[in-house]
C-alpha atoms as a PDB file:
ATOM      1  CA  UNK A   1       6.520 -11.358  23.070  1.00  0.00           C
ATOM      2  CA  UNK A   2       4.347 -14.149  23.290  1.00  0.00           C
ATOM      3  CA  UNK A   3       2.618 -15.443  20.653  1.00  0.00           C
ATOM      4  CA  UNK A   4      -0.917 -17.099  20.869  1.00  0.00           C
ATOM      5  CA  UNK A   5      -2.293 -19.214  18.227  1.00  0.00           C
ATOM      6  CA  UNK A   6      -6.117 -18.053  17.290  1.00  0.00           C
ATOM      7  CA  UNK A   7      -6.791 -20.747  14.975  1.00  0.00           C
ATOM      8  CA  UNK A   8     -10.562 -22.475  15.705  1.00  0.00           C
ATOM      9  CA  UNK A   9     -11.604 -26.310  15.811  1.00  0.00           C
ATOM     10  CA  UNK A  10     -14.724 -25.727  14.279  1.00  0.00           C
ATOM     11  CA  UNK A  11     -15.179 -25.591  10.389  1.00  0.00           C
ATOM     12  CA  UNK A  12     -15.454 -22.056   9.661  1.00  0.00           C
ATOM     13  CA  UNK A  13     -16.623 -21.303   5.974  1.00  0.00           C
ATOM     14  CA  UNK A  14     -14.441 -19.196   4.250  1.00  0.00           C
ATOM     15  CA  UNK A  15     -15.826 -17.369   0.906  1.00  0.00           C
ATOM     16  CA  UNK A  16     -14.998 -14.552  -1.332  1.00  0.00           C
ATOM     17  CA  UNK A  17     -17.902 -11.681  -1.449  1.00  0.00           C
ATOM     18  CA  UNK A  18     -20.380 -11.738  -4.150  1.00  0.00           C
ATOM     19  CA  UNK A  19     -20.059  -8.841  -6.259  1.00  0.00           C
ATOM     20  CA  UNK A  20     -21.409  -9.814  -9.185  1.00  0.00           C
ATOM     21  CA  UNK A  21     -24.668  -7.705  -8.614  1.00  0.00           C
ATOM     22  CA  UNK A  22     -22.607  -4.720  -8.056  1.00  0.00           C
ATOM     23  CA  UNK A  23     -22.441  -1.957 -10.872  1.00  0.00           C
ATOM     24  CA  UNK A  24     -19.077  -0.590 -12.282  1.00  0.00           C
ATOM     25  CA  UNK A  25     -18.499   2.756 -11.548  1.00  0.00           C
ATOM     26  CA  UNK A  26     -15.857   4.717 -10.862  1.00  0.00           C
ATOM     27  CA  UNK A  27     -14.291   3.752  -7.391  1.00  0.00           C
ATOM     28  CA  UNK A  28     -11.048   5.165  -6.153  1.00  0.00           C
ATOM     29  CA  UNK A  29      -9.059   4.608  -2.856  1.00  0.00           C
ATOM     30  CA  UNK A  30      -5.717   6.109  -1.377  1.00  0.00           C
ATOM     31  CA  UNK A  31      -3.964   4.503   1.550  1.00  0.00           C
ATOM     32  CA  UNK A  32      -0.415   5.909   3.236  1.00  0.00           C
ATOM     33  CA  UNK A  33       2.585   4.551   4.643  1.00  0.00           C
ATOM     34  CA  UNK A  34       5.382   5.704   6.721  1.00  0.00           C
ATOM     35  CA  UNK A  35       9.285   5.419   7.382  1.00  0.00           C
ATOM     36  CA  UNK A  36      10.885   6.743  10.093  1.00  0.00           C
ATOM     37  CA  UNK A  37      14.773   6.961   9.599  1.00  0.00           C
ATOM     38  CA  UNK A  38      18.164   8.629  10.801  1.00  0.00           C
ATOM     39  CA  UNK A  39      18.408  11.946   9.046  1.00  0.00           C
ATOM     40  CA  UNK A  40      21.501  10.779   7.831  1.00  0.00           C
ATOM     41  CA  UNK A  41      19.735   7.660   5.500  1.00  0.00           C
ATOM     42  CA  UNK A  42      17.175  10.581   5.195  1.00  0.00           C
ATOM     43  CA  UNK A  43      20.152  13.049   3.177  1.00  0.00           C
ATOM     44  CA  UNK A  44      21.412  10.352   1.263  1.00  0.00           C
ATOM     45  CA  UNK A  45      17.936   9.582  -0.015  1.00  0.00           C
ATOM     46  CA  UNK A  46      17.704  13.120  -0.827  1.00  0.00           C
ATOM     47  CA  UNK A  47      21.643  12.811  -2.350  1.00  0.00           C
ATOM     48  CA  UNK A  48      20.601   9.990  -5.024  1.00  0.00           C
ATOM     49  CA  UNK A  49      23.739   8.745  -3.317  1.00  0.00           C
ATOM     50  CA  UNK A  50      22.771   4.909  -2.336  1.00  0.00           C
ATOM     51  CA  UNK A  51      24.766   1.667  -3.754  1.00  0.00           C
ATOM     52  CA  UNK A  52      21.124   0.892  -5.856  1.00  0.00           C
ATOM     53  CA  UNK A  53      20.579   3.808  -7.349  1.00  0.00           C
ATOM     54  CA  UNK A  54      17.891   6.277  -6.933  1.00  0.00           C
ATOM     55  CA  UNK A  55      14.979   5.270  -4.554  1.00  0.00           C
ATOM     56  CA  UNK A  56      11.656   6.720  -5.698  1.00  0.00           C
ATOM     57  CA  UNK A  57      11.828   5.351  -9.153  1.00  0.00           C
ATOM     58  CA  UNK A  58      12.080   1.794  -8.067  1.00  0.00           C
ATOM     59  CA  UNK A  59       9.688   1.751  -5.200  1.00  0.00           C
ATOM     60  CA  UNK A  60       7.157   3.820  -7.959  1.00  0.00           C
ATOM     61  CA  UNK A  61       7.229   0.659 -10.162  1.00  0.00           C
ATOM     62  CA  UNK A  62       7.236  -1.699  -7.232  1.00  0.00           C
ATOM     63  CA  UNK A  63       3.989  -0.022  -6.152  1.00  0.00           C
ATOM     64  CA  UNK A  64       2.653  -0.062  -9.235  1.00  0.00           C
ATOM     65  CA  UNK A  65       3.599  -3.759  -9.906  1.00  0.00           C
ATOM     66  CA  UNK A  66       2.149  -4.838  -6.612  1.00  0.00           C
ATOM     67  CA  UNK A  67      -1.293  -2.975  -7.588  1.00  0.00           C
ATOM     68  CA  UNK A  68      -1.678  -5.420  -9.830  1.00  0.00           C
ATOM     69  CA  UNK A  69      -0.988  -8.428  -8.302  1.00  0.00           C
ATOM     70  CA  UNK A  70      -2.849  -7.532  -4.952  1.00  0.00           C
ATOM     71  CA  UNK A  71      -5.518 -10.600  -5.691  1.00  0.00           C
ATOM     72  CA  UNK A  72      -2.480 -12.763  -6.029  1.00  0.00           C
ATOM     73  CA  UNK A  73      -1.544 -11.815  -2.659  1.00  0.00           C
ATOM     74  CA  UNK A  74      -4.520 -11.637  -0.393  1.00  0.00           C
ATOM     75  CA  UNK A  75      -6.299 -14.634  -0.844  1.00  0.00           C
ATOM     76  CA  UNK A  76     -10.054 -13.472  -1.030  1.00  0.00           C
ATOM     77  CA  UNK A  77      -9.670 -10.509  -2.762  1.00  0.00           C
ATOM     78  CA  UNK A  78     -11.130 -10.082  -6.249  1.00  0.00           C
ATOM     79  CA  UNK A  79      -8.770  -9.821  -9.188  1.00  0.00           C
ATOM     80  CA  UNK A  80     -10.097  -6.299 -10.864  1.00  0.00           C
ATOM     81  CA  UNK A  81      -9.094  -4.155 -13.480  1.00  0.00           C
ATOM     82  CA  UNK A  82      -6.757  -0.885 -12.503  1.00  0.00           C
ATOM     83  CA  UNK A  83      -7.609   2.354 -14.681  1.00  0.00           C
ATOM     84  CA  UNK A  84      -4.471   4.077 -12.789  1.00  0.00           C
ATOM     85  CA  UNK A  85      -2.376   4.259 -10.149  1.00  0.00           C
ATOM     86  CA  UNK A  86      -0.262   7.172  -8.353  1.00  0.00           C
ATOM     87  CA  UNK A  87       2.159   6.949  -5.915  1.00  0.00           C
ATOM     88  CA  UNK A  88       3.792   9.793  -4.106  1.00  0.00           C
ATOM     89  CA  UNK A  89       6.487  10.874  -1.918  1.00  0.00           C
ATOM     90  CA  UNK A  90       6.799  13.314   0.718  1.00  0.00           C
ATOM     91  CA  UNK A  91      10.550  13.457   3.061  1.00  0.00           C
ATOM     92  CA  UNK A  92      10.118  15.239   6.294  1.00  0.00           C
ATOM     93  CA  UNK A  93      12.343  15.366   9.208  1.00  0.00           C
ATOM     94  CA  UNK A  94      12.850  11.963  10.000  1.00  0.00           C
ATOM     95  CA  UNK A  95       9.709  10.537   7.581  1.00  0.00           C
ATOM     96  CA  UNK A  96       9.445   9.251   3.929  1.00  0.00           C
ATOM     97  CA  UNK A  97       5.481   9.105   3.774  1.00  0.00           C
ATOM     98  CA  UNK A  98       4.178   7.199   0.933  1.00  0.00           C
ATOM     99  CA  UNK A  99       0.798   7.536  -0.539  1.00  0.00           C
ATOM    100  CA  UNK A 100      -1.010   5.481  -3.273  1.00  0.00           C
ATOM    101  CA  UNK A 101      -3.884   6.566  -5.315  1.00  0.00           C
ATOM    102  CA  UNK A 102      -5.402   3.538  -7.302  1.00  0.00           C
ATOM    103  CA  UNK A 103      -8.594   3.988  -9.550  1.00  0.00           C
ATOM    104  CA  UNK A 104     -10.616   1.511 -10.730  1.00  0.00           C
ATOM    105  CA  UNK A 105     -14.460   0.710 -12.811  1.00  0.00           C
ATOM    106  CA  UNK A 106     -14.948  -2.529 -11.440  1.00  0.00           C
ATOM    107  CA  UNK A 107     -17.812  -3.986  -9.297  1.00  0.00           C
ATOM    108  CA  UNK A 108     -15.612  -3.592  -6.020  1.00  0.00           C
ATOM    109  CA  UNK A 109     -12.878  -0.897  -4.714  1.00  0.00           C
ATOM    110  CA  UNK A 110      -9.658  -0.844  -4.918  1.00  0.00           C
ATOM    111  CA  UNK A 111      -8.217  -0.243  -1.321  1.00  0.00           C
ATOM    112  CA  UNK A 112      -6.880  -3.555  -0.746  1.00  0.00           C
ATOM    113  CA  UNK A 113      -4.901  -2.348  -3.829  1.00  0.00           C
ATOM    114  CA  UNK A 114      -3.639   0.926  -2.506  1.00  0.00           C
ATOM    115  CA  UNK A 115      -2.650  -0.326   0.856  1.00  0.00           C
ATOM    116  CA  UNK A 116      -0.642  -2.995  -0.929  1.00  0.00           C
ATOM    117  CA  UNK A 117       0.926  -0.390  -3.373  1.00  0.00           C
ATOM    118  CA  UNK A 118       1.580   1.933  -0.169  1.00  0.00           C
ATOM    119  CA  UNK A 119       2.968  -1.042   1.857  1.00  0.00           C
ATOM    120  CA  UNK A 120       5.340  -2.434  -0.747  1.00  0.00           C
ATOM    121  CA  UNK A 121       6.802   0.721  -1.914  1.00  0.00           C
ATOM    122  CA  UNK A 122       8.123   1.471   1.350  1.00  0.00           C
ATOM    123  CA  UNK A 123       9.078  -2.014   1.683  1.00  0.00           C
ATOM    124  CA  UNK A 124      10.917  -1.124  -2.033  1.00  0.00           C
ATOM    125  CA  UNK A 125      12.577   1.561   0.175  1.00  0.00           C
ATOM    126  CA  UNK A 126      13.811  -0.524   3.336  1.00  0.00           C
ATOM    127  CA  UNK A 127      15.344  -3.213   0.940  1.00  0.00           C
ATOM    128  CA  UNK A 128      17.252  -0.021  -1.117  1.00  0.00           C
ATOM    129  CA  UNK A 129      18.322   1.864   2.257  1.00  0.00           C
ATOM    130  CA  UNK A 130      19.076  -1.233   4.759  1.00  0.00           C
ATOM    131  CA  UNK A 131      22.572  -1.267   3.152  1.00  0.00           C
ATOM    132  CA  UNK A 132      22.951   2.136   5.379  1.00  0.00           C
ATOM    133  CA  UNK A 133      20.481   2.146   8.308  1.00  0.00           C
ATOM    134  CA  UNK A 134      18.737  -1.212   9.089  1.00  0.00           C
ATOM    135  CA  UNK A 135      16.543  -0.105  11.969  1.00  0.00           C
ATOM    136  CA  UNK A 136      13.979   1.541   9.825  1.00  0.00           C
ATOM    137  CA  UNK A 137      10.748   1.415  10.993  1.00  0.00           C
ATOM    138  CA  UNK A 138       7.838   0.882   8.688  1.00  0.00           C
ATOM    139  CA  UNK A 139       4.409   1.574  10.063  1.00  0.00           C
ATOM    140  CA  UNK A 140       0.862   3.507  10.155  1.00  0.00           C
ATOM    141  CA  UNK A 141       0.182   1.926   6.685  1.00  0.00           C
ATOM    142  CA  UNK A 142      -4.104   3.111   6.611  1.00  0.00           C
ATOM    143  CA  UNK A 143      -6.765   3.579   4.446  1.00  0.00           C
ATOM    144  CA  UNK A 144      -6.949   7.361   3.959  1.00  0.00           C
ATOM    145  CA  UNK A 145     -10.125   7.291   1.869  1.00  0.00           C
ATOM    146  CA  UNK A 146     -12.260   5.692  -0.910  1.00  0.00           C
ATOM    147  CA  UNK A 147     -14.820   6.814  -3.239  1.00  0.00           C
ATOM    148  CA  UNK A 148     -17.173   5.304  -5.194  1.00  0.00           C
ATOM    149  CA  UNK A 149     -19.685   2.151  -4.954  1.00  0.00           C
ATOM    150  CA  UNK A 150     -22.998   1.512  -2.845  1.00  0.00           C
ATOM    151  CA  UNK A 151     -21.192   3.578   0.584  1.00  0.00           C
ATOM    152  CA  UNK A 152     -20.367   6.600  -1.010  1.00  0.00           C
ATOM    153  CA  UNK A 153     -17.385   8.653   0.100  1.00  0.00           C
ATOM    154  CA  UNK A 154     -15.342   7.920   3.132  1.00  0.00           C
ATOM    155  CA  UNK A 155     -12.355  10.176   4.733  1.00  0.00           C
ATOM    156  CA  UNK A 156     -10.449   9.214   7.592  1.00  0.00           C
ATOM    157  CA  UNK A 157     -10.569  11.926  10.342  1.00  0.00           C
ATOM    158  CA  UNK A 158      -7.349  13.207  11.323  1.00  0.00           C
END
């Protein structure tokens, strides 16, 4: 693969989006991740029988943990306040899918938030599982919807 650079010459400004005009209300995104495994990492998942211990619990509070420090992260997003976050699990076949539900009152939505709790979970779950299978692949991490704020509701259509 080559890689091209797609930096500019030119000063481009860069500059975090005025929100301070904006209202808080309730606003609520949920993004999803996936894993695609063996079904034999898949079983011992299931089994509780990894060298680190049970999976979901950790990548729960690793999703959680990285809601919260998503401004720290991605450099021109807004530091907000999180009224609650929910992160969920679903194994099928060959897939963990991972979905984070973040809820917030502040002046700007919280999917840069869920897609970071959805993307380090299942990173939470490649660090606990390489020890048995390291050609997990993690990918389709989206936006399923948000709620909330000057645009209303938004679904993605499946």
């Amino acid at each position: 693969m080559k890689m091209v650079s797609t930096q500019r010459r030119h000063n481009a400004q860069v500059r975090m989006a005025d929100v301070s005009a904006k209202s808080p209300i309730l606003r609520t995104a949920v993004a999803r991740c996936e894993l695609v495994m063996k079904p034999r990492t898949l079983a011992t998942i299931k089994a509780g029988k990894l060298p680190k211990g049970d999976v979901w619990p950790v990548a729960q509070v690793a999703g959680i943990l990285a809601t919260k420090r998503t401004a720290e992260l991605i450099p021109l997003c807004h530091p907000i306040s999180i009224n609650h976050v929910t992160l969920r699990q679903e194994l099928n076949g060959r897939c963990v899918t991972i979905e984070a539900e973040v809820t917030t009152t502040a002046p700007t939505g919280p999917e840069m938030e869920a897609l970071t709790a959805a993307a380090v979970a299942a990173l939470t779950v490649y660090d606990m599982c390489k020890v048995i299978e390291r050609g997990i692949v993690i990918r389709q991490l989206y936006l399923v919807s948000k709620s909330g704020g000057k645009s209303g509701t938004w679904r993605r259509h499946q």
